[in-house]
C-alpha atoms as a PDB file:
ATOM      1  CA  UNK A   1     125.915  64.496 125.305  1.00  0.00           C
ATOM      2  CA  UNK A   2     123.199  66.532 123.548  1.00  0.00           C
ATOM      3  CA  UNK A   3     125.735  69.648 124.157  1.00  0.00           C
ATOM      4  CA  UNK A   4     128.359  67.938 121.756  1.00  0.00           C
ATOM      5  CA  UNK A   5     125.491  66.920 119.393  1.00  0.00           C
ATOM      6  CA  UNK A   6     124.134  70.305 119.417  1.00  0.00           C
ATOM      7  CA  UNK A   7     128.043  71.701 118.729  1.00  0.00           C
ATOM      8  CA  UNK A   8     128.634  69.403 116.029  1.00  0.00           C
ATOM      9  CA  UNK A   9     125.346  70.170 114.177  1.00  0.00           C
ATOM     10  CA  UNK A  10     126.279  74.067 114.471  1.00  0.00           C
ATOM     11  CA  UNK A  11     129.902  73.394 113.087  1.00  0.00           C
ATOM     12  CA  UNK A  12     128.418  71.202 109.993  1.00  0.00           C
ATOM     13  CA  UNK A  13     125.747  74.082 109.351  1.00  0.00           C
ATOM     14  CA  UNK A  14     128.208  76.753 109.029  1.00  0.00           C
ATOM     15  CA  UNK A  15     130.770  74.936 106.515  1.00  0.00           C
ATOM     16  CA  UNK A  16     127.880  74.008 104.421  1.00  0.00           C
ATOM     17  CA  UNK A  17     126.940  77.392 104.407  1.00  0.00           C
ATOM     18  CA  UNK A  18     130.458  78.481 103.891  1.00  0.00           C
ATOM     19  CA  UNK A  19     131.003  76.356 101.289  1.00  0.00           C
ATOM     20  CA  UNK A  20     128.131  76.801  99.520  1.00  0.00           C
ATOM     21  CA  UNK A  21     129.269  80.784  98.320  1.00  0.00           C
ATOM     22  CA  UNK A  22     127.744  83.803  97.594  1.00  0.00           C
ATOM     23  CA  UNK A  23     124.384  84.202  96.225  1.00  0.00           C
ATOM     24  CA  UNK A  24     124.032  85.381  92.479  1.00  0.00           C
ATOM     25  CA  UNK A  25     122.692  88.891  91.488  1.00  0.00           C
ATOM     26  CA  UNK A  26     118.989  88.675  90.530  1.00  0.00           C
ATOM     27  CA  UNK A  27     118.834  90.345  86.982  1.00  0.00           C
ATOM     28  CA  UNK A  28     116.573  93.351  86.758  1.00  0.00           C
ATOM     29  CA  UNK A  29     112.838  93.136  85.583  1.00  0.00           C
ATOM     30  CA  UNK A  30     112.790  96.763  84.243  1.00  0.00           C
ATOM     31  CA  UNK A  31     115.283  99.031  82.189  1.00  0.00           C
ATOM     32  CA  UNK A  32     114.985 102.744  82.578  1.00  0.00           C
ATOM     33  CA  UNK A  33     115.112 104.133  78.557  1.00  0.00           C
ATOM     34  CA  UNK A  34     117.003 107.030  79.855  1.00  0.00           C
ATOM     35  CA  UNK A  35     119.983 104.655  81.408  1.00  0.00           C
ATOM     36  CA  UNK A  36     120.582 102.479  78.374  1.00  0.00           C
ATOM     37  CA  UNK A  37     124.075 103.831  77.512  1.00  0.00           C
ATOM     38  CA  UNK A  38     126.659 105.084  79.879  1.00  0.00           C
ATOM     39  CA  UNK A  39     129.319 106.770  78.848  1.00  0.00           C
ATOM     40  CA  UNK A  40     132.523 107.923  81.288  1.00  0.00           C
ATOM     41  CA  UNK A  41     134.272 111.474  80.475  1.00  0.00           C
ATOM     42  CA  UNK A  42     137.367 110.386  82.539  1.00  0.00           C
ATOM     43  CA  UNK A  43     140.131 107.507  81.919  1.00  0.00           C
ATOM     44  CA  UNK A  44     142.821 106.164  84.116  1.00  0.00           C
ATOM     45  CA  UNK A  45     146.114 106.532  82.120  1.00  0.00           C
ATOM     46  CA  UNK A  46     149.289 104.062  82.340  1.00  0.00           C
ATOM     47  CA  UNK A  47     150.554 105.862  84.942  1.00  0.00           C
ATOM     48  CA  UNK A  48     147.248 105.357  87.248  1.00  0.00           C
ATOM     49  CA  UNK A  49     146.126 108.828  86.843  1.00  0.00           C
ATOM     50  CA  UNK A  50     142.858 110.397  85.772  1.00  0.00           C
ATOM     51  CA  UNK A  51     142.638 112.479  83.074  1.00  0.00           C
ATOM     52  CA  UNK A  52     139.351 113.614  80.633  1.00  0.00           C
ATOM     53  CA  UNK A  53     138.749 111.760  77.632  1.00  0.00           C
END
């Protein structure tokens, strides 16, 4: 009897924690001055192919 009780309480903690998602990004604290802009010197063109910008 405590088996089945012990089963069931497994099977109800892993839907909630199924259902509950995926946790959120934490934002950062800090911003490196250096990083602020980033800019890409390649492009994927209509065809799905990379070619410089």
């Amino acid at each position: 009897m405590s088996l089945a009780i012990l089963e069931i309480t497994a099977l109800l903690g892993f839907l909630i924690l199924a259902a509950k998602g995926p946790s959120t990004k934490k934002k950062l604290k800090y911003r490196r001055p250096d990083k602020a802009k980033i800019s890409a010197q390649y492009v994927v063109n209509k065809d799905g192919e990379i070619e410089e910008y």
